[in-house]
PDB file of N, CA and C in Angstrom:
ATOM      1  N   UNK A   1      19.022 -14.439 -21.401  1.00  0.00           N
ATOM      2  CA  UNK A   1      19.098 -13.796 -20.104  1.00  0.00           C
ATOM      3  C   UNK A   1      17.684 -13.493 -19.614  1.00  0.00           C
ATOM      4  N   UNK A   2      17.674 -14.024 -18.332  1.00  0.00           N
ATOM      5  CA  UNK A   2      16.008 -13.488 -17.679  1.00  0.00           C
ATOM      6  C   UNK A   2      16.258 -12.716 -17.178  1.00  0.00           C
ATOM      7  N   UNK A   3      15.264 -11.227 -17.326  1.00  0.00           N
ATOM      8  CA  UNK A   3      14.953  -9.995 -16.159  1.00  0.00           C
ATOM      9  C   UNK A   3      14.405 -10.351 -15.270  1.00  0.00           C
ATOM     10  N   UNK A   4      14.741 -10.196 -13.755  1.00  0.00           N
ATOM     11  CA  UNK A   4      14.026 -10.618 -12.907  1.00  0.00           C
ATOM     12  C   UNK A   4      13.513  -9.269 -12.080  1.00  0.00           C
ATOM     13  N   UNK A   5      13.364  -8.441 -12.827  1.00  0.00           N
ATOM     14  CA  UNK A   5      13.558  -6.880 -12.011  1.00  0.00           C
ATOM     15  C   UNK A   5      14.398  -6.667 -11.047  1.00  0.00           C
ATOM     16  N   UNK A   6      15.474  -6.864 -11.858  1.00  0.00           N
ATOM     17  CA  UNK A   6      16.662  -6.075 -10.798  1.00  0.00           C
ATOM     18  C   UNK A   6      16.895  -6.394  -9.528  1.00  0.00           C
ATOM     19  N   UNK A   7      16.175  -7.388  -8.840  1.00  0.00           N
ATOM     20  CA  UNK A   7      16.527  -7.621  -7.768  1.00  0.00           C
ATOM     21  C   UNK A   7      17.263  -9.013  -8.031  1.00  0.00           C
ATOM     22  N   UNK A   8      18.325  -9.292  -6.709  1.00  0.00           N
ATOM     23  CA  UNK A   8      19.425 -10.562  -6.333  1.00  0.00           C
ATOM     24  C   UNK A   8      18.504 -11.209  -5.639  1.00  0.00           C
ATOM     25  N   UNK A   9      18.451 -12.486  -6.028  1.00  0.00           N
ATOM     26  CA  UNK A   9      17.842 -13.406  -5.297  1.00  0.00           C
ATOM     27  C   UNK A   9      16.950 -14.783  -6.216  1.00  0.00           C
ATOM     28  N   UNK A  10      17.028 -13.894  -7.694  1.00  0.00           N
ATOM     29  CA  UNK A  10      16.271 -14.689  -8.212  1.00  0.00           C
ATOM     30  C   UNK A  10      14.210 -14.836  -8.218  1.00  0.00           C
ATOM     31  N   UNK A  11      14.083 -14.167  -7.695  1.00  0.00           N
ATOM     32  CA  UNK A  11      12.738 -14.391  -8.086  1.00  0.00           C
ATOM     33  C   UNK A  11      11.807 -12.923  -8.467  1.00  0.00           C
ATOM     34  N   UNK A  12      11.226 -12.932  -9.273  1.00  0.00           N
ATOM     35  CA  UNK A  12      10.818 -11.318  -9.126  1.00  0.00           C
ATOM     36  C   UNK A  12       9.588 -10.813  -8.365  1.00  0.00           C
ATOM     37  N   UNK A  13       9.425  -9.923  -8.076  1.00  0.00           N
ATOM     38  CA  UNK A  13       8.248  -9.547  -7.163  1.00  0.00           C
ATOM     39  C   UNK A  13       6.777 -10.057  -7.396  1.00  0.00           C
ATOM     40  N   UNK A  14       6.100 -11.127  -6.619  1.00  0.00           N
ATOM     41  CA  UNK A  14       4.871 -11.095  -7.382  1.00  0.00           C
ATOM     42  C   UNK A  14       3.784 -10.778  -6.042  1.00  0.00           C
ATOM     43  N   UNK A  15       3.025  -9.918  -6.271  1.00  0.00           N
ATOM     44  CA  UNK A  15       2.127  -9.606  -6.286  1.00  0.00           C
ATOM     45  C   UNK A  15       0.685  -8.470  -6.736  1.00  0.00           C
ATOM     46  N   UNK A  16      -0.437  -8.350  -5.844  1.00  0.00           N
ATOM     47  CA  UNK A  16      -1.561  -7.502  -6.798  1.00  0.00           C
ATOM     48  C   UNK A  16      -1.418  -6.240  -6.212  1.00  0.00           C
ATOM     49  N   UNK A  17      -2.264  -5.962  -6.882  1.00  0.00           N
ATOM     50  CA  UNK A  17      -2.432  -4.409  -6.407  1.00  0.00           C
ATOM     51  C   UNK A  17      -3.465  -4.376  -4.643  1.00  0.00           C
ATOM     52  N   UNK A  18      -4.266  -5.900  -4.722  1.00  0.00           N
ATOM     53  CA  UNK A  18      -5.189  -5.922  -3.367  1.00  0.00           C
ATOM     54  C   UNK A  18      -4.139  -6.138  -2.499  1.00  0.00           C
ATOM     55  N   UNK A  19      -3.335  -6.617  -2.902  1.00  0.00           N
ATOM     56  CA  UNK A  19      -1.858  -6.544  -1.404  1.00  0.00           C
ATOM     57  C   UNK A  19      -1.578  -5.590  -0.933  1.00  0.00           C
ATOM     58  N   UNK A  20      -1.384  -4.305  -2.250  1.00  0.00           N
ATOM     59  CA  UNK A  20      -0.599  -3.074  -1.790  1.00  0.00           C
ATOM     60  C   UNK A  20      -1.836  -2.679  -0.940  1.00  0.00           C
ATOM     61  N   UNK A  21      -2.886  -2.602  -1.530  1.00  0.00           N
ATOM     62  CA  UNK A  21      -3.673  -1.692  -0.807  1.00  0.00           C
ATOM     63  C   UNK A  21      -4.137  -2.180   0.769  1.00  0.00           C
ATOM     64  N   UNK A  22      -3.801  -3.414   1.093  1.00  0.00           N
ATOM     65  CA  UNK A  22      -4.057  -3.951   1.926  1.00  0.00           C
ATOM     66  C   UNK A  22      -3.262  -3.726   2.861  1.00  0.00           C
ATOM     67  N   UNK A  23      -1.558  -3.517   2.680  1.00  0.00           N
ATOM     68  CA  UNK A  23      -0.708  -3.454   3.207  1.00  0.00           C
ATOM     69  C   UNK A  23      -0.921  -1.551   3.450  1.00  0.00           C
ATOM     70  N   UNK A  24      -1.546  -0.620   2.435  1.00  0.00           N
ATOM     71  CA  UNK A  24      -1.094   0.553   2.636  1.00  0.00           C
ATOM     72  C   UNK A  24      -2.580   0.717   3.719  1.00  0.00           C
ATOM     73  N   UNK A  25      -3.553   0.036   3.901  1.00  0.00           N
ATOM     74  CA  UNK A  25      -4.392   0.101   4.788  1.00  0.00           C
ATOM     75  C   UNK A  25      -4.290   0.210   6.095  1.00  0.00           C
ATOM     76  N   UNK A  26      -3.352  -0.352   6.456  1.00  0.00           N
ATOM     77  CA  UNK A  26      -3.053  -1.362   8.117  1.00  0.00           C
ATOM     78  C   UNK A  26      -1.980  -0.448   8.507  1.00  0.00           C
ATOM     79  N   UNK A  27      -1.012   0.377   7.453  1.00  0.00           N
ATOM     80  CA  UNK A  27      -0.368   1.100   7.728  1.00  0.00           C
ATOM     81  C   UNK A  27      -0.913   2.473   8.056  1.00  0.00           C
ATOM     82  N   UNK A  28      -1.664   2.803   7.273  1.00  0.00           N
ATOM     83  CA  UNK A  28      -2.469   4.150   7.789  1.00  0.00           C
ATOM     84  C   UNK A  28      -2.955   4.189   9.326  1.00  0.00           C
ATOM     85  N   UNK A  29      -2.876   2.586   9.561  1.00  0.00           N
ATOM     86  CA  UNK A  29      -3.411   2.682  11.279  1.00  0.00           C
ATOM     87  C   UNK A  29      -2.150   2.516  12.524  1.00  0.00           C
ATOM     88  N   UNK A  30      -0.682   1.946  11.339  1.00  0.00           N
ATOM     89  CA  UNK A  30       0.305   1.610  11.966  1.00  0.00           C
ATOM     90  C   UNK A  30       0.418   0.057  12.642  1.00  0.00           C
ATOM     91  N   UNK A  31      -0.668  -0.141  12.121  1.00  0.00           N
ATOM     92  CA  UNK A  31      -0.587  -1.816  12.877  1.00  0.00           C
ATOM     93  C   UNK A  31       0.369  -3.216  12.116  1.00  0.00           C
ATOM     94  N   UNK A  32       1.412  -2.782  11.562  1.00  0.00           N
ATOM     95  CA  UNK A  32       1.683  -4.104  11.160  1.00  0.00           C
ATOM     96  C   UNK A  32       2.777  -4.600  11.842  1.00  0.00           C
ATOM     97  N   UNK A  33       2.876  -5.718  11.877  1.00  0.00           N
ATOM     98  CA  UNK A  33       3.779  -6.580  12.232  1.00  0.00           C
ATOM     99  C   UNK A  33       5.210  -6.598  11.232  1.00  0.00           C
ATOM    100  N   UNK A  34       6.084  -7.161  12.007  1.00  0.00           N
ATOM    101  CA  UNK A  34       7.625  -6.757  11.310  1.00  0.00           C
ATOM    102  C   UNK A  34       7.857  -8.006  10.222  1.00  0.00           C
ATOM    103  N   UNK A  35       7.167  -8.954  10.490  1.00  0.00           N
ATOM    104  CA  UNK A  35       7.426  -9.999   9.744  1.00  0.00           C
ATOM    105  C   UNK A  35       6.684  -9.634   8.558  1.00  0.00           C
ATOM    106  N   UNK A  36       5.553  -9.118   8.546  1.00  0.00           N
ATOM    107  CA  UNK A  36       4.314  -8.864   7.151  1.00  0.00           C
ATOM    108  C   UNK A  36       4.985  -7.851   6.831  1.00  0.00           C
ATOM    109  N   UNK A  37       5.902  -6.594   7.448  1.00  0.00           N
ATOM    110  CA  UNK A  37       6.679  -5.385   6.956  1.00  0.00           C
ATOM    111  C   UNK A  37       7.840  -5.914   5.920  1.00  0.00           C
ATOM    112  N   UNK A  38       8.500  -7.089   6.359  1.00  0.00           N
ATOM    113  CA  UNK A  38       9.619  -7.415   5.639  1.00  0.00           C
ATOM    114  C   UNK A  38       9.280  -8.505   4.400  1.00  0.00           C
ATOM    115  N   UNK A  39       7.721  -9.121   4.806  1.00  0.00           N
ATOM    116  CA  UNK A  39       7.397  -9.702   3.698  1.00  0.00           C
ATOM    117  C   UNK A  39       6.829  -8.991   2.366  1.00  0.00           C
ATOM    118  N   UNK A  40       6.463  -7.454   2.887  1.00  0.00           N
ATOM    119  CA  UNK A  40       5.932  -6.714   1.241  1.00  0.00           C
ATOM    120  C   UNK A  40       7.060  -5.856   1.300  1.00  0.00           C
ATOM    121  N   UNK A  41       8.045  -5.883   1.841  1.00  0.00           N
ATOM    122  CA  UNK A  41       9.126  -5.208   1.545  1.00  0.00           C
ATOM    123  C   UNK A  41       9.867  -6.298   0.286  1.00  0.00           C
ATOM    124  N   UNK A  42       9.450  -7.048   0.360  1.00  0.00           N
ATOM    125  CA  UNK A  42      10.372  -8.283  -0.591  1.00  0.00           C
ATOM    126  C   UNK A  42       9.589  -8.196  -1.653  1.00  0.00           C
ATOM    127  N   UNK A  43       7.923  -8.423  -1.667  1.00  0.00           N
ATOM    128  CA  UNK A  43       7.383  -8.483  -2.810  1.00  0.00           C
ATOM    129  C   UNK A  43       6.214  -7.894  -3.231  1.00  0.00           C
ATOM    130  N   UNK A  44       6.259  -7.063  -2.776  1.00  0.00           N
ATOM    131  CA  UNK A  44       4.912  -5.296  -3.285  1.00  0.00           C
ATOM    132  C   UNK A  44       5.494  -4.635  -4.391  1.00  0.00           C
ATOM    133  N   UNK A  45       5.288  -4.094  -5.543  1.00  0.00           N
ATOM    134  CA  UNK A  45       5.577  -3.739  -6.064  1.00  0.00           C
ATOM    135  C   UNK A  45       5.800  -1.762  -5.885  1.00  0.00           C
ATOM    136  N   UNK A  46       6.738  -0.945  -6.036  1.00  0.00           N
ATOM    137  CA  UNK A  46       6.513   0.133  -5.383  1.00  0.00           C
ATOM    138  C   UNK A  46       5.699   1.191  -6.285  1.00  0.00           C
ATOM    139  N   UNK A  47       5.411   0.514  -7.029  1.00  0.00           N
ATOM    140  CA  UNK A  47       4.232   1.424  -8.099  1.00  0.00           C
ATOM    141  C   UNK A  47       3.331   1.446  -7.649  1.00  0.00           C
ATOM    142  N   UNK A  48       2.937   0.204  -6.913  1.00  0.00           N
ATOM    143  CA  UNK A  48       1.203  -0.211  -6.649  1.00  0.00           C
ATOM    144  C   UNK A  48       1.283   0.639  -5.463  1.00  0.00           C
ATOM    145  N   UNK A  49       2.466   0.418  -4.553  1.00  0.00           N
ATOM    146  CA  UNK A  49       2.290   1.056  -3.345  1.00  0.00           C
ATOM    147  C   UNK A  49       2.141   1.896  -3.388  1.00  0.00           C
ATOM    148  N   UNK A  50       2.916   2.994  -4.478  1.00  0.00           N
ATOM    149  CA  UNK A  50       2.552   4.938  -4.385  1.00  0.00           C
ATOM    150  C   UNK A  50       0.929   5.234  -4.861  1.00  0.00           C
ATOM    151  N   UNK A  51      -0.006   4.113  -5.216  1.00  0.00           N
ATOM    152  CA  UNK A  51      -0.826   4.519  -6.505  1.00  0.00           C
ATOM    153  C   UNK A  51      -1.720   3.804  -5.372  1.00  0.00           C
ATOM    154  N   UNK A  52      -1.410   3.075  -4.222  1.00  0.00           N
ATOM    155  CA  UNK A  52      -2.202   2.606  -3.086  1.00  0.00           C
ATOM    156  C   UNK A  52      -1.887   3.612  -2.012  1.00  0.00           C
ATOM    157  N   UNK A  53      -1.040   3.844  -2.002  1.00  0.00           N
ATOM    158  CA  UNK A  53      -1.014   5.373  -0.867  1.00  0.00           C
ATOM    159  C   UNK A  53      -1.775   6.804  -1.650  1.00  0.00           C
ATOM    160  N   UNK A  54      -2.153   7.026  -2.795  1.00  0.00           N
ATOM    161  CA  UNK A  54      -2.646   8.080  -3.216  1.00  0.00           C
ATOM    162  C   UNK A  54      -4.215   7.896  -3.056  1.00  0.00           C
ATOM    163  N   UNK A  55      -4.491   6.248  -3.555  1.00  0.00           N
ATOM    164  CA  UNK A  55      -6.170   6.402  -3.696  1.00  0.00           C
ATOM    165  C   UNK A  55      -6.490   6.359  -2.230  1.00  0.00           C
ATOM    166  N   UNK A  56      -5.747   5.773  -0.709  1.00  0.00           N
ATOM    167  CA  UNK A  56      -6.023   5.641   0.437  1.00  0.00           C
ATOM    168  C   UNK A  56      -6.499   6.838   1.213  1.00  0.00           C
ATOM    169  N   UNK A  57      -5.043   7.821   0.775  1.00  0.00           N
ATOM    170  CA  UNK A  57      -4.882   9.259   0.792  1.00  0.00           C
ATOM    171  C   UNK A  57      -5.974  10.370   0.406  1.00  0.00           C
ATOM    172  N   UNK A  58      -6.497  10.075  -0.343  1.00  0.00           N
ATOM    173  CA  UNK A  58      -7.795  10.419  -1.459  1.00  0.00           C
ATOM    174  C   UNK A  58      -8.866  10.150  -0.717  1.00  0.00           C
ATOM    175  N   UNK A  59      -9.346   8.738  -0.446  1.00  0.00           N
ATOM    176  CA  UNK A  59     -10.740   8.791   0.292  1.00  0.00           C
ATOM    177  C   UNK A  59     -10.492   8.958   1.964  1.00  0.00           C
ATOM    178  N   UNK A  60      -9.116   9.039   2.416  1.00  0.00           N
ATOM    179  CA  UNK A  60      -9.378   9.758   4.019  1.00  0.00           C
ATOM    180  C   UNK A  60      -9.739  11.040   4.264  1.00  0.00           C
ATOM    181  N   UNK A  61      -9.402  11.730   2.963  1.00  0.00           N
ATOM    182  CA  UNK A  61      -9.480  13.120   3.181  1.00  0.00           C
ATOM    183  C   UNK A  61     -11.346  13.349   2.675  1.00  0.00           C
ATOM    184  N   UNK A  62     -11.849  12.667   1.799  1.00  0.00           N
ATOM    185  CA  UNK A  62     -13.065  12.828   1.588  1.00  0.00           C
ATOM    186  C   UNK A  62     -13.880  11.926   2.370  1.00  0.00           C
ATOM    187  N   UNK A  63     -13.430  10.992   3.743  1.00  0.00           N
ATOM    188  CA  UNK A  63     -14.048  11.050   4.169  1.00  0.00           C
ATOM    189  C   UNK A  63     -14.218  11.867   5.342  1.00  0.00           C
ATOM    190  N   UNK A  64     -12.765  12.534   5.499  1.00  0.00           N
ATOM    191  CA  UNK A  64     -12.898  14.332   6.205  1.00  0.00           C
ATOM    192  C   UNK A  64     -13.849  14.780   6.365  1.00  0.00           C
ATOM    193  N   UNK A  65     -13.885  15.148   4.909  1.00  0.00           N
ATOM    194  CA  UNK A  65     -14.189  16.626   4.479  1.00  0.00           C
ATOM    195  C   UNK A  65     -16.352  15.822   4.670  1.00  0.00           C
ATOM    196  N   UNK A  66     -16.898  14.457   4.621  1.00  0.00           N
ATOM    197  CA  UNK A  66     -17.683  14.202   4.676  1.00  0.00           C
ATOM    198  C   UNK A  66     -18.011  14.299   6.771  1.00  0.00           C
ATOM    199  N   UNK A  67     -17.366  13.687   7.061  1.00  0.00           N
ATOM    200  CA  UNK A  67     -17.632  13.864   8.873  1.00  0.00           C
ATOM    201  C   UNK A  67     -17.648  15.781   8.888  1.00  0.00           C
ATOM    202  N   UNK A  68     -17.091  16.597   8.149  1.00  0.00           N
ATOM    203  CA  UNK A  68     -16.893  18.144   8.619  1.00  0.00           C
ATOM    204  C   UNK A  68     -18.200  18.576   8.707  1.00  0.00           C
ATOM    205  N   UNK A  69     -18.736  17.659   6.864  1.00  0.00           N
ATOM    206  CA  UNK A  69     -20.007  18.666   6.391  1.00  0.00           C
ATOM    207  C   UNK A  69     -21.465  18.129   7.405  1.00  0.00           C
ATOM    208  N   UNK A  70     -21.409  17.070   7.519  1.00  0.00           N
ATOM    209  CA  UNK A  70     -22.184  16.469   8.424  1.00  0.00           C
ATOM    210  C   UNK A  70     -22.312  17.132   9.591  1.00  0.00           C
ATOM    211  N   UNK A  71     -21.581  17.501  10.497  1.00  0.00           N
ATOM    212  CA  UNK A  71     -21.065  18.496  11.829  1.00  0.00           C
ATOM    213  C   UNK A  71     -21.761  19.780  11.597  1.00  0.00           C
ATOM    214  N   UNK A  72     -21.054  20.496  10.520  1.00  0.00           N
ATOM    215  CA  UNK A  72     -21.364  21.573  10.369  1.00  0.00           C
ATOM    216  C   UNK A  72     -22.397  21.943  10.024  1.00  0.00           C
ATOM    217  N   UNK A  73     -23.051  21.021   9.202  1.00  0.00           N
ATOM    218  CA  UNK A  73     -24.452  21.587   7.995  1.00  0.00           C
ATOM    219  C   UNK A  73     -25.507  20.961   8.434  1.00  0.00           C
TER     220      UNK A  73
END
């Protein structure tokens, strides 16, 4: 028996982690298209994606907190 991770269809998810982050990039701006939405909806892995939304998440806020200190100081 092959695991294909649980998904019907037969093939299992392949891609990198430069996808997710690529994909969680374009989203932070809202720009994607429905066709590239339904294509990493098929094959992003959702690990990479939470662990690409955290490090994205991570340097927007430090580059915040870098435009604040700049302003302020």
């Amino acid at each position: 028996m092959i695991d294909n991770g649980g998904e019907k269809g037969g093939s299992p998810r392949k891609s990198s982690f430069g996808q997710s982050m690529r994909a969680v990039f374009w989203s932070f701006f809202g720009v994607r298209r429905r066709r590239d939405l339904e294509a990493d909806a098929a094959q992003l892995n959702p690990l990479h994606l939470i662990a690409a939304a955290l490090i994205g998440a991570a340097i927007f806020i430090g580059v915040l907190i870098l435009v604040v200190r700049a302003v302020v100081g």
